[in-house]
PDB file of N, CA and C in Angstrom:
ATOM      1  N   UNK A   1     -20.837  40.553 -41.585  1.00  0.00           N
ATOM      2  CA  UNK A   1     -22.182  40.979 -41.246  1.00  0.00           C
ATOM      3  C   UNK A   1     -22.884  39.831 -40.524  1.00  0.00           C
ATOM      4  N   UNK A   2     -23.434  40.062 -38.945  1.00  0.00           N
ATOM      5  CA  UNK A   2     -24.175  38.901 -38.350  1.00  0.00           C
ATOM      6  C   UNK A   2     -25.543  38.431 -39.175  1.00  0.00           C
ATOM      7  N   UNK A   3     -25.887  37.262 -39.161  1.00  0.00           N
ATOM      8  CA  UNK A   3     -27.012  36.968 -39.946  1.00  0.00           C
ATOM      9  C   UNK A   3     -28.064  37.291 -38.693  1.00  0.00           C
ATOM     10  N   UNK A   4     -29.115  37.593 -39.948  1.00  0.00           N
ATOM     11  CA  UNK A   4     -30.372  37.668 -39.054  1.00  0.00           C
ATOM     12  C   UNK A   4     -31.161  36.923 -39.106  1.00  0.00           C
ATOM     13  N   UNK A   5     -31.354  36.046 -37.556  1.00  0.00           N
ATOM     14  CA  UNK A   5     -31.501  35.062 -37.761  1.00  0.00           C
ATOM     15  C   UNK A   5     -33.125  35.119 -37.517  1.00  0.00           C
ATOM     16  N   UNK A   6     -33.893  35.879 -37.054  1.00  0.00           N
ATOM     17  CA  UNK A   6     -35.071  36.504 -36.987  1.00  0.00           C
ATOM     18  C   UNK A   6     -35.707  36.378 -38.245  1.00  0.00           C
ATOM     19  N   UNK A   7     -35.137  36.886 -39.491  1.00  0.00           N
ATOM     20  CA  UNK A   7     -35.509  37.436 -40.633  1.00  0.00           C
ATOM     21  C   UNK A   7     -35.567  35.874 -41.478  1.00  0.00           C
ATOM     22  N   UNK A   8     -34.767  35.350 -41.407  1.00  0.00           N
ATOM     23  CA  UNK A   8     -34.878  33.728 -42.252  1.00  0.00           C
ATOM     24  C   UNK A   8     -35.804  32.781 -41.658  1.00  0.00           C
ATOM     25  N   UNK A   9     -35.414  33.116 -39.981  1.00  0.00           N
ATOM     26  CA  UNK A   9     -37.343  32.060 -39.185  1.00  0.00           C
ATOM     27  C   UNK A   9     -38.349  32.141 -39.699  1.00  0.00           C
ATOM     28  N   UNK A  10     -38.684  33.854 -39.582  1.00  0.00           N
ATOM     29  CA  UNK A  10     -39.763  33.776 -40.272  1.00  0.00           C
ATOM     30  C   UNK A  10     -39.676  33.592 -41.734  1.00  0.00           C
ATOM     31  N   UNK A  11     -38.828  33.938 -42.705  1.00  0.00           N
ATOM     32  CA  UNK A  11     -39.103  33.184 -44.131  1.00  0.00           C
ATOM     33  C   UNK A  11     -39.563  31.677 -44.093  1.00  0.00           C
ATOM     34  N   UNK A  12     -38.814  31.296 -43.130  1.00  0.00           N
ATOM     35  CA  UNK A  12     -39.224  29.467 -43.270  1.00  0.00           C
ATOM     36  C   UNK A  12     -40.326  29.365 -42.818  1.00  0.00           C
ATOM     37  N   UNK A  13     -40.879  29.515 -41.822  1.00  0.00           N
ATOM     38  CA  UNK A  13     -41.848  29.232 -41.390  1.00  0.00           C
ATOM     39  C   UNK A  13     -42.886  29.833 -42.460  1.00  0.00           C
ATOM     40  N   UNK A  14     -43.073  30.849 -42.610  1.00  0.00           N
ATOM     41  CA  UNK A  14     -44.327  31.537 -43.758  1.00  0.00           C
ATOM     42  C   UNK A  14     -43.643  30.222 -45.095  1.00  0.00           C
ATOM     43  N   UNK A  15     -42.630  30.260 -45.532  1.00  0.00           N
ATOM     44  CA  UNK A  15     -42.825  29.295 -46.278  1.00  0.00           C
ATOM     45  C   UNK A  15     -43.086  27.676 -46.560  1.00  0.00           C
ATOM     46  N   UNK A  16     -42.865  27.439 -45.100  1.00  0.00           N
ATOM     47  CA  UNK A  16     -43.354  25.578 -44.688  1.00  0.00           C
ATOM     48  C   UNK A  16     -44.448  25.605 -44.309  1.00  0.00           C
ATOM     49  N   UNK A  17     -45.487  26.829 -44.244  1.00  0.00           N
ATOM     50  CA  UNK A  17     -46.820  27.027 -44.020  1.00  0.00           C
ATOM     51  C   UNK A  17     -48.029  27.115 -45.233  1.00  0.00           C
ATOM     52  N   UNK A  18     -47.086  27.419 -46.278  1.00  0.00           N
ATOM     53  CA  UNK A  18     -47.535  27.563 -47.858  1.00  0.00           C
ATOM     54  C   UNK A  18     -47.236  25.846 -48.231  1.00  0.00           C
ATOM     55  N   UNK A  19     -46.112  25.639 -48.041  1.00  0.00           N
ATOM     56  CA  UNK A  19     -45.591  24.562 -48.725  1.00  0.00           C
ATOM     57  C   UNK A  19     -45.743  22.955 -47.984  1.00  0.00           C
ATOM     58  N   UNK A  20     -45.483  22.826 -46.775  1.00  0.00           N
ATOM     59  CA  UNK A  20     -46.110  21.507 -45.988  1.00  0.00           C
ATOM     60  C   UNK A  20     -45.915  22.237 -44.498  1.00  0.00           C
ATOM     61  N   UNK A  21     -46.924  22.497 -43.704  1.00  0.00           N
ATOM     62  CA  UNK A  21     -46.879  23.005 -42.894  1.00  0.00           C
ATOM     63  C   UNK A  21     -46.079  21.804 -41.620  1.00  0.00           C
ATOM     64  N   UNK A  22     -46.343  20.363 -41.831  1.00  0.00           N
ATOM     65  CA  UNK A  22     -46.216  18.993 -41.256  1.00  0.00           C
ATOM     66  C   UNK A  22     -44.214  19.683 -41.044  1.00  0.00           C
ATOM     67  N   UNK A  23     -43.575  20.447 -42.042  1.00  0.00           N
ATOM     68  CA  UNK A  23     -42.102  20.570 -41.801  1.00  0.00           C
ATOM     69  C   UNK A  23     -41.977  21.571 -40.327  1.00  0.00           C
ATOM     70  N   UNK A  24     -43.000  22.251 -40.136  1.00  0.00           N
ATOM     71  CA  UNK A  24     -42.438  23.094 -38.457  1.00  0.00           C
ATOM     72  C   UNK A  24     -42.468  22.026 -37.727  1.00  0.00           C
ATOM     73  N   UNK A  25     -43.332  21.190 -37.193  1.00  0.00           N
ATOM     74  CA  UNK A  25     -43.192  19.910 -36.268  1.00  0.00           C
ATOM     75  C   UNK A  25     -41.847  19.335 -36.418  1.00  0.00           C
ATOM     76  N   UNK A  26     -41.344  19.101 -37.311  1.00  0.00           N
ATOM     77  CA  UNK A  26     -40.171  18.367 -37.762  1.00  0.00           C
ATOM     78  C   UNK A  26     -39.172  19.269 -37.025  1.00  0.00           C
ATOM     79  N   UNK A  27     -39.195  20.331 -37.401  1.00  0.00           N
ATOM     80  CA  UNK A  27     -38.152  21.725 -37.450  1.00  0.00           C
ATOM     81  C   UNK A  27     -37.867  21.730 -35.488  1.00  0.00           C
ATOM     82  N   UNK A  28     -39.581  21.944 -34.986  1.00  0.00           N
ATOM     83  CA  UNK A  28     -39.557  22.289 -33.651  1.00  0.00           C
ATOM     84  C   UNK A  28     -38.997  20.638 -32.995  1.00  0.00           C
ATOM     85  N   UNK A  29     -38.865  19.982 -33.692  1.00  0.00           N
ATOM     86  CA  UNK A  29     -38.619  18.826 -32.635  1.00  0.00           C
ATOM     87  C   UNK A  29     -36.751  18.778 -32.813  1.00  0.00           C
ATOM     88  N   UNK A  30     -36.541  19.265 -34.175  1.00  0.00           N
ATOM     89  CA  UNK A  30     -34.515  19.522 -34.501  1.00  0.00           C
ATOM     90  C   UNK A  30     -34.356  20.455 -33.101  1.00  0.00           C
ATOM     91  N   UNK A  31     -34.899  21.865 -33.243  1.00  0.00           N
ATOM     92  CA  UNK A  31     -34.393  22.876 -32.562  1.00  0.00           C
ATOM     93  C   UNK A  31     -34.604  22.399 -30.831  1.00  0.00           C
ATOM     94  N   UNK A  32     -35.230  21.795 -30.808  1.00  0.00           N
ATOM     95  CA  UNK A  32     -36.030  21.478 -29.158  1.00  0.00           C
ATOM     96  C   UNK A  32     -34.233  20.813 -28.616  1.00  0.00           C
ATOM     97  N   UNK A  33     -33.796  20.078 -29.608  1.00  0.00           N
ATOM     98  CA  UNK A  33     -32.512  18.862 -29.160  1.00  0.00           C
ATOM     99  C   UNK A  33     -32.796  18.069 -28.476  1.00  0.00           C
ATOM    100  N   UNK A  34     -33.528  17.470 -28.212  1.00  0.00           N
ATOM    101  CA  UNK A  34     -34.098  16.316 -26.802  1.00  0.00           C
ATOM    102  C   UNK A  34     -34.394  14.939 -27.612  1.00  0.00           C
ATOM    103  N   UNK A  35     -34.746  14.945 -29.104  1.00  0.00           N
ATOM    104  CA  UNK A  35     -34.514  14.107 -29.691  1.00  0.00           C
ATOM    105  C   UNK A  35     -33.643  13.508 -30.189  1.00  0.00           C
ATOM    106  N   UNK A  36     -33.223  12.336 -31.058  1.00  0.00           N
ATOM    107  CA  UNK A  36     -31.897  11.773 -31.907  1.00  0.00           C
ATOM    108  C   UNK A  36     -33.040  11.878 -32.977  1.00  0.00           C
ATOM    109  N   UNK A  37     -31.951  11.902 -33.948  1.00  0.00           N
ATOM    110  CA  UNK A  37     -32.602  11.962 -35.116  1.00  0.00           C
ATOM    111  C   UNK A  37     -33.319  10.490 -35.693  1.00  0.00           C
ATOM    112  N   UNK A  38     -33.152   9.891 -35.397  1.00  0.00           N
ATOM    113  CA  UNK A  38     -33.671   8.688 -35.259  1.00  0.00           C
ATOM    114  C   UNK A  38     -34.994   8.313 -34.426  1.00  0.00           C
ATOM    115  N   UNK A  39     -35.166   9.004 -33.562  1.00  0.00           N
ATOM    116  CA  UNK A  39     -36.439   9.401 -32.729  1.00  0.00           C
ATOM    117  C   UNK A  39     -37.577   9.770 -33.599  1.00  0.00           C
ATOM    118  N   UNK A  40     -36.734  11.168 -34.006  1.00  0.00           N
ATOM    119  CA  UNK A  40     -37.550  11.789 -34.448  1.00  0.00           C
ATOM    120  C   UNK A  40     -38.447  11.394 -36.324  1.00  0.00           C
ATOM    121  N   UNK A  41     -37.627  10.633 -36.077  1.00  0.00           N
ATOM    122  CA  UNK A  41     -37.845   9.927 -37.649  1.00  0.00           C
ATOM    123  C   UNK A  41     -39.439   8.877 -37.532  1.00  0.00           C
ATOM    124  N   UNK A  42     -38.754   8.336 -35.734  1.00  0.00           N
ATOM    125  CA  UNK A  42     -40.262   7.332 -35.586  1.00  0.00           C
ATOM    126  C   UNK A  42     -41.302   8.024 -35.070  1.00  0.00           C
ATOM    127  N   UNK A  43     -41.002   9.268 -34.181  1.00  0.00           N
ATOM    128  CA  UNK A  43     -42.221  10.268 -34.043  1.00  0.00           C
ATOM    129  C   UNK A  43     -42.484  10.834 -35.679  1.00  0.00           C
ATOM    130  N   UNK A  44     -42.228  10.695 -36.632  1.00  0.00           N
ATOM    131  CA  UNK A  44     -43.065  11.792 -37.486  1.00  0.00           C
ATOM    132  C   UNK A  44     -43.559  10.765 -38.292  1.00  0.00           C
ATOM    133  N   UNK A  45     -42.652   9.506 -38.747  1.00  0.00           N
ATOM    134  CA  UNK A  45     -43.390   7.734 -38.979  1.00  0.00           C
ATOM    135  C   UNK A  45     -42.733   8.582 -41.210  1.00  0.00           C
ATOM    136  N   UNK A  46     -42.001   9.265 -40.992  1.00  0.00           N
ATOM    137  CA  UNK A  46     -42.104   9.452 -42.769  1.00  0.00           C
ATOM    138  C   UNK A  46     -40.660   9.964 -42.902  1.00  0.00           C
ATOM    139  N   UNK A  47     -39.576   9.287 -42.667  1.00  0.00           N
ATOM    140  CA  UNK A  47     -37.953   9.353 -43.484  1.00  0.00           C
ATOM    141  C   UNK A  47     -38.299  10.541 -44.605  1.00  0.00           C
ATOM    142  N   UNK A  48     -39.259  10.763 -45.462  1.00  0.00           N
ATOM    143  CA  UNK A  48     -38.574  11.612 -46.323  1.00  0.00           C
ATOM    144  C   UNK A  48     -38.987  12.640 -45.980  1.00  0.00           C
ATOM    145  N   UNK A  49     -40.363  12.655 -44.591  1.00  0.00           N
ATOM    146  CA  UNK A  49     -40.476  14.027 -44.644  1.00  0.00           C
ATOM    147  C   UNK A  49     -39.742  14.791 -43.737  1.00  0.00           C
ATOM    148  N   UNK A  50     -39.029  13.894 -42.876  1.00  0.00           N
ATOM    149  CA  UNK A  50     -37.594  14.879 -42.179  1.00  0.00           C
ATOM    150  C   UNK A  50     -36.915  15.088 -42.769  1.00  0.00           C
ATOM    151  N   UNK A  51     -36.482  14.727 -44.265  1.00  0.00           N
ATOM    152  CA  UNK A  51     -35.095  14.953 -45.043  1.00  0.00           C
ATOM    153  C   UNK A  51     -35.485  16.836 -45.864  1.00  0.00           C
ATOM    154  N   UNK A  52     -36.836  16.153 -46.477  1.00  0.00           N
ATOM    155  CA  UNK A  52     -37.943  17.327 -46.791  1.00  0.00           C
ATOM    156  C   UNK A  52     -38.242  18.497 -46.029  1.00  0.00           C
ATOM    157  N   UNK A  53     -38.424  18.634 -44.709  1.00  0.00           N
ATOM    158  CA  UNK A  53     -38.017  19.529 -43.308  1.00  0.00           C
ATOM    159  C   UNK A  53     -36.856  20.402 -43.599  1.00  0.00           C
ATOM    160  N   UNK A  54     -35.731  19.532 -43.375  1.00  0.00           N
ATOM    161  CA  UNK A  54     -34.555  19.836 -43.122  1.00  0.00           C
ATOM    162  C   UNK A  54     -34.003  20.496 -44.841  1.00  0.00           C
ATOM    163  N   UNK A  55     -34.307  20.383 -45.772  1.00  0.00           N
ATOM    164  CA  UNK A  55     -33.941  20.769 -47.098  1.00  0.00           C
ATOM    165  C   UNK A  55     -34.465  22.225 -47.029  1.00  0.00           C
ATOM    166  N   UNK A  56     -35.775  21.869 -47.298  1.00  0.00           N
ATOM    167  CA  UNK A  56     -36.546  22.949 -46.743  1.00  0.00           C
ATOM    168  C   UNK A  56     -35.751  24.162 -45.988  1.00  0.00           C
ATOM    169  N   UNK A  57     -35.638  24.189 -44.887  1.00  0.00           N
ATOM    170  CA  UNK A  57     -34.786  25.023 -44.036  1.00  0.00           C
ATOM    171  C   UNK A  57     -33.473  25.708 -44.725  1.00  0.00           C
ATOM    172  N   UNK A  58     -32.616  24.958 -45.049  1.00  0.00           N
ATOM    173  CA  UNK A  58     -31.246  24.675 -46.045  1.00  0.00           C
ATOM    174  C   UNK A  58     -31.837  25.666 -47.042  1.00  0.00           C
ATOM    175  N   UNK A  59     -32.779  25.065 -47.984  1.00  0.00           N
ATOM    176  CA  UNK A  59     -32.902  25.994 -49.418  1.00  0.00           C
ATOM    177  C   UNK A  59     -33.759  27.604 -49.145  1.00  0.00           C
ATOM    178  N   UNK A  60     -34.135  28.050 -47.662  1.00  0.00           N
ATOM    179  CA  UNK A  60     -34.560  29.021 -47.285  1.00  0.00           C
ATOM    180  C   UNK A  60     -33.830  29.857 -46.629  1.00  0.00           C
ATOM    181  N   UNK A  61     -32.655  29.296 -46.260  1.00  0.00           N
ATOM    182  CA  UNK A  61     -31.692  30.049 -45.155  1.00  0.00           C
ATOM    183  C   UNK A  61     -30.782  30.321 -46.016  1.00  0.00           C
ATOM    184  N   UNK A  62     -30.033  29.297 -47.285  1.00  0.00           N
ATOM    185  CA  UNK A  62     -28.935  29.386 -47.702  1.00  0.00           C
ATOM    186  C   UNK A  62     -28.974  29.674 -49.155  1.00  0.00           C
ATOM    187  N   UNK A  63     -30.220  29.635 -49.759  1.00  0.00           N
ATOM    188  CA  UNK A  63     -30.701  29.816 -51.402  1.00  0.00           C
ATOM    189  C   UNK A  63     -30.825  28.601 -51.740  1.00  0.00           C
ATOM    190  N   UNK A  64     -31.684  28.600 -53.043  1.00  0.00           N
ATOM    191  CA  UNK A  64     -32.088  27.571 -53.865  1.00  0.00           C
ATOM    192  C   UNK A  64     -30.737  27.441 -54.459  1.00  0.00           C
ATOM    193  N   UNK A  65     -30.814  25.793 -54.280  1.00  0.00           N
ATOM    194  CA  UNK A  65     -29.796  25.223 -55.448  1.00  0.00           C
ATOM    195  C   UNK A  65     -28.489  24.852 -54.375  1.00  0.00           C
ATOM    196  N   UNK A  66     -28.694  24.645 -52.870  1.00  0.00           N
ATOM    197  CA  UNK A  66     -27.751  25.002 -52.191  1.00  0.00           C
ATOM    198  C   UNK A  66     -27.740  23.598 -52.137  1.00  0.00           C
ATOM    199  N   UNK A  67     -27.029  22.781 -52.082  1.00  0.00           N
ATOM    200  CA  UNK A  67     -26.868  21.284 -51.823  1.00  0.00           C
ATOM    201  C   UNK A  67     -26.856  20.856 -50.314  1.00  0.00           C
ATOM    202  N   UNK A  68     -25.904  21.468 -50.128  1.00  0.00           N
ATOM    203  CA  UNK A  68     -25.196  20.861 -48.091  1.00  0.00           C
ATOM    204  C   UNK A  68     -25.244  22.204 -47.617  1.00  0.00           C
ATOM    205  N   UNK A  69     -25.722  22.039 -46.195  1.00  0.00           N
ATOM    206  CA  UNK A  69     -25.872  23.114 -44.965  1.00  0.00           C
ATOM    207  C   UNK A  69     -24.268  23.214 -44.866  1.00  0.00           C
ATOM    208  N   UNK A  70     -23.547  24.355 -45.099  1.00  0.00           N
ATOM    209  CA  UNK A  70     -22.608  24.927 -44.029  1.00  0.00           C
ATOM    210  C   UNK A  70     -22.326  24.830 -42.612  1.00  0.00           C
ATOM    211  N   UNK A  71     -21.303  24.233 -42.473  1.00  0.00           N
ATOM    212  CA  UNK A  71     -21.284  23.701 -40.722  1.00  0.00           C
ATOM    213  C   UNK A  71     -21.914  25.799 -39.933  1.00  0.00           C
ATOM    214  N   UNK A  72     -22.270  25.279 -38.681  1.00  0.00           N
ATOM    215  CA  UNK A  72     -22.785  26.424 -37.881  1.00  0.00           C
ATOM    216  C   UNK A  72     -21.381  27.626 -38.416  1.00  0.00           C
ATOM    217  N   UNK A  73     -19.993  27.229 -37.864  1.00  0.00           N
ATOM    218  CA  UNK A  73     -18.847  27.729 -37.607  1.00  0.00           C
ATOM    219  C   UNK A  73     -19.325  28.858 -39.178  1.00  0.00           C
ATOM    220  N   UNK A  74     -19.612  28.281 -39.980  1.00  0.00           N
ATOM    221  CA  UNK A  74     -18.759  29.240 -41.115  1.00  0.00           C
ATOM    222  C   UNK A  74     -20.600  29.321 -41.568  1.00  0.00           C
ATOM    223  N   UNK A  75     -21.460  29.733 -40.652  1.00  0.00           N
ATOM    224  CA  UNK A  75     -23.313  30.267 -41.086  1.00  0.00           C
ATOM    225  C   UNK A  75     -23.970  29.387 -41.163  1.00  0.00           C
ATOM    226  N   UNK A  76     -24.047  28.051 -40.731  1.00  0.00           N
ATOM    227  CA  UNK A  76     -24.926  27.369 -41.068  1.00  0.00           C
ATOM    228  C   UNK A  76     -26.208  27.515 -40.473  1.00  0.00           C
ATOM    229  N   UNK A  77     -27.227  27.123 -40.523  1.00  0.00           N
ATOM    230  CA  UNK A  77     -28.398  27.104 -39.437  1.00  0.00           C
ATOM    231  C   UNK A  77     -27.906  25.948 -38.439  1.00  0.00           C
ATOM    232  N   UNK A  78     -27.344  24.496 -39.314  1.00  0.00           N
ATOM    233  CA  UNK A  78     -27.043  23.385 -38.183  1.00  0.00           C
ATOM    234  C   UNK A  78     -25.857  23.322 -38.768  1.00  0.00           C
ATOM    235  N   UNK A  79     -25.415  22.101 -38.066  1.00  0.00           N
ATOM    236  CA  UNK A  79     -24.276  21.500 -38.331  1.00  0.00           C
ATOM    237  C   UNK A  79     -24.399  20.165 -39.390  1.00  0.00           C
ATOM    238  N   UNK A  80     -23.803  20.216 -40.417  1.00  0.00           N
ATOM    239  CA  UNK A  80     -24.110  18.531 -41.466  1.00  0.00           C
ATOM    240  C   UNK A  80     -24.351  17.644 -41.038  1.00  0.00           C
ATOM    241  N   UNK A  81     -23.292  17.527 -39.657  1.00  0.00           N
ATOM    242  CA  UNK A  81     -23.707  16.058 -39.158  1.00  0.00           C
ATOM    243  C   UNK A  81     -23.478  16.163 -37.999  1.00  0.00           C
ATOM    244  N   UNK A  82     -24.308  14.654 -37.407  1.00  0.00           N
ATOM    245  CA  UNK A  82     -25.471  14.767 -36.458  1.00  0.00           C
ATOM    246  C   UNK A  82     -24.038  14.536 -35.178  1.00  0.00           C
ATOM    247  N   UNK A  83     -24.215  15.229 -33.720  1.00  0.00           N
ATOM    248  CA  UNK A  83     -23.602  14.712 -32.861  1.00  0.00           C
ATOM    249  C   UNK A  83     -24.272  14.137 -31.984  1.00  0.00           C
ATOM    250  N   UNK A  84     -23.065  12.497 -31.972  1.00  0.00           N
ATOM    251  CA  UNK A  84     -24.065  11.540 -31.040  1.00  0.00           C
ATOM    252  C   UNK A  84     -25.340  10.678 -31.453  1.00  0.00           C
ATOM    253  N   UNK A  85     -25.701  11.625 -32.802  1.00  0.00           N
ATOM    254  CA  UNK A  85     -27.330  10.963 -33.425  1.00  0.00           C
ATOM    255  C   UNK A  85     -27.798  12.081 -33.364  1.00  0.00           C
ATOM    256  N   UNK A  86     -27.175  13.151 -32.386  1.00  0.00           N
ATOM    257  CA  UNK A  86     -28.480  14.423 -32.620  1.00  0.00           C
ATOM    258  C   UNK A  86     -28.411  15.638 -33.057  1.00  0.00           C
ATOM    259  N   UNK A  87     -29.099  16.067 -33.771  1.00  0.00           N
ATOM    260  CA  UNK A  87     -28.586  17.486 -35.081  1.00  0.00           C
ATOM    261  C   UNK A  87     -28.357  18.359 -33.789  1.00  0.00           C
ATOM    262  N   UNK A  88     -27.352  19.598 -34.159  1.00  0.00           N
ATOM    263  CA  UNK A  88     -26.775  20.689 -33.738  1.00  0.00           C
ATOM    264  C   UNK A  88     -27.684  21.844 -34.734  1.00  0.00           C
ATOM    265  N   UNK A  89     -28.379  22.619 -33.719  1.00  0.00           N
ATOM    266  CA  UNK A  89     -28.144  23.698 -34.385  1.00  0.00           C
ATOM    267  C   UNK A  89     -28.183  25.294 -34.206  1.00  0.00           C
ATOM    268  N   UNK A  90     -27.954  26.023 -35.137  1.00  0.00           N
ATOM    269  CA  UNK A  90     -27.250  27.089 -34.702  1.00  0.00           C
ATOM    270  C   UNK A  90     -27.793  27.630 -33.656  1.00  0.00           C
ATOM    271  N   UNK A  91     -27.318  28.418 -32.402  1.00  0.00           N
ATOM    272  CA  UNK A  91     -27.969  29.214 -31.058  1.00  0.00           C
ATOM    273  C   UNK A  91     -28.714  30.011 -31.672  1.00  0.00           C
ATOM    274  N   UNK A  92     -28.164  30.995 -32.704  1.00  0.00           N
ATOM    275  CA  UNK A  92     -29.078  32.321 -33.062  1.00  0.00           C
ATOM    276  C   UNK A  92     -30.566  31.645 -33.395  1.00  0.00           C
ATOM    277  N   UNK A  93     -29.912  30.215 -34.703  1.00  0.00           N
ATOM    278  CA  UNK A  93     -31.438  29.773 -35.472  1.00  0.00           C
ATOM    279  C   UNK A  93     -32.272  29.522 -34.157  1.00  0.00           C
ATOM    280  N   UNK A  94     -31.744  28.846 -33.398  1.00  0.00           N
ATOM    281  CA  UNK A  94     -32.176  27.513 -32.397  1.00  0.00           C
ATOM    282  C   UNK A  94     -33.781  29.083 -31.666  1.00  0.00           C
ATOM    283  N   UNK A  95     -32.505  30.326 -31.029  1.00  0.00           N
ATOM    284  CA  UNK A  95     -32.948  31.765 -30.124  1.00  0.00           C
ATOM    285  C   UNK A  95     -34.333  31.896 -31.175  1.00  0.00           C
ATOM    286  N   UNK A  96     -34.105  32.186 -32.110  1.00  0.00           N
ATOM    287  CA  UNK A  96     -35.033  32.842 -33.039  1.00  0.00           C
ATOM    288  C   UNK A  96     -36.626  31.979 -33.541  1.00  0.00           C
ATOM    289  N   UNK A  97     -35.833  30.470 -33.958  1.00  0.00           N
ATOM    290  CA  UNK A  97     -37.057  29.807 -34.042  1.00  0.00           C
ATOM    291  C   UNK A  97     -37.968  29.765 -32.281  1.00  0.00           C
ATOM    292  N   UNK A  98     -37.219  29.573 -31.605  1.00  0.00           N
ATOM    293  CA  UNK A  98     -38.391  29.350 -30.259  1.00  0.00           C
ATOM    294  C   UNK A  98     -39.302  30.790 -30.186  1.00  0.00           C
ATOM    295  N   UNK A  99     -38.879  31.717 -30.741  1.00  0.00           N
ATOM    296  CA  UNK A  99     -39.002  33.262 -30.345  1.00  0.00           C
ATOM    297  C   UNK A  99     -40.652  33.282 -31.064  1.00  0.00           C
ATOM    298  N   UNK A 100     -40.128  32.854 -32.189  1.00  0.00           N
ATOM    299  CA  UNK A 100     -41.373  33.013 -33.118  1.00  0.00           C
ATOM    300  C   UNK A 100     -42.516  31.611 -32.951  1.00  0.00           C
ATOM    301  N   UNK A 101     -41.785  30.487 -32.616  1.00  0.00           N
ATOM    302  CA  UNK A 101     -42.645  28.979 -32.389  1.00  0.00           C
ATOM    303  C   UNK A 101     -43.310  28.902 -30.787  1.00  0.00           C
ATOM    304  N   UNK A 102     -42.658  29.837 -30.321  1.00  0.00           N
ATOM    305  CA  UNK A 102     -42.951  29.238 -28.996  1.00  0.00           C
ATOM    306  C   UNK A 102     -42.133  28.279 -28.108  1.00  0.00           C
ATOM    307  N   UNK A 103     -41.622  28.672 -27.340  1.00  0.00           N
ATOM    308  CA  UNK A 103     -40.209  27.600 -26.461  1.00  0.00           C
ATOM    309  C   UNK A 103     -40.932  26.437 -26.115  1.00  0.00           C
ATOM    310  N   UNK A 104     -41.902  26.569 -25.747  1.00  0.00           N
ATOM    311  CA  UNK A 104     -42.640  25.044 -25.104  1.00  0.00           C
ATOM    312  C   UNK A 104     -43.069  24.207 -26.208  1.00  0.00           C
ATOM    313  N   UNK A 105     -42.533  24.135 -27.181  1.00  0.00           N
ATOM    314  CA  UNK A 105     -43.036  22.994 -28.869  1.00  0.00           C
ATOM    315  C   UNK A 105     -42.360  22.195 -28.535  1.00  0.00           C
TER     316      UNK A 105
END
């Protein structure tokens, strides 16, 4: 069954809007790819709140209690680890978040 990747954007987002809204910035700067993660660590100036972002996402896409993102290949939203320095992530998530965020974030 294809995931819908429509249907989990918006869960995250309505829920990083309840919960720290500061995680879509984080989120839109992963999905954008133009950053390294390391960039993006000194644009947001707070290590835990990209880890916090990115969990976030993970425990909304994949269930609570989920430890590690699933590489894309076998559902992930991203990939575990970073290529080059810079997160991968999934086309559908990547299609869906701009759909609902806006492509120009």
């Amino acid at each position: 069954m294809p995931t819908d990747w429509a249907d989990k954007v918006a869960r995250v987002i309505a829920l990083a809007e309840q919960e720290n809204p500061k995680y879509l910035d984080v989120i839109d700067d992963v999905v954008a790819g133009a950053l390294s993660a390391v960039a993006i660590k000194t644009r947001h100036r707070d290590p835990d709140l990209i880890v916090a972002a990115l969990s976030h996402v993970t425990r909304t896409v994949h269930g609570a209690g989920r430890g590690n993102v699933p590489p894309i290949a076998q559902g992930g939203w991203r990939d575990p680890q970073r290529h080059g320095g810079f997160y991968r992530v999934a086309p559908g998530f990547a299609a869906a978040w701009k759909a609902a965020r806006g492509a120009g974030r």
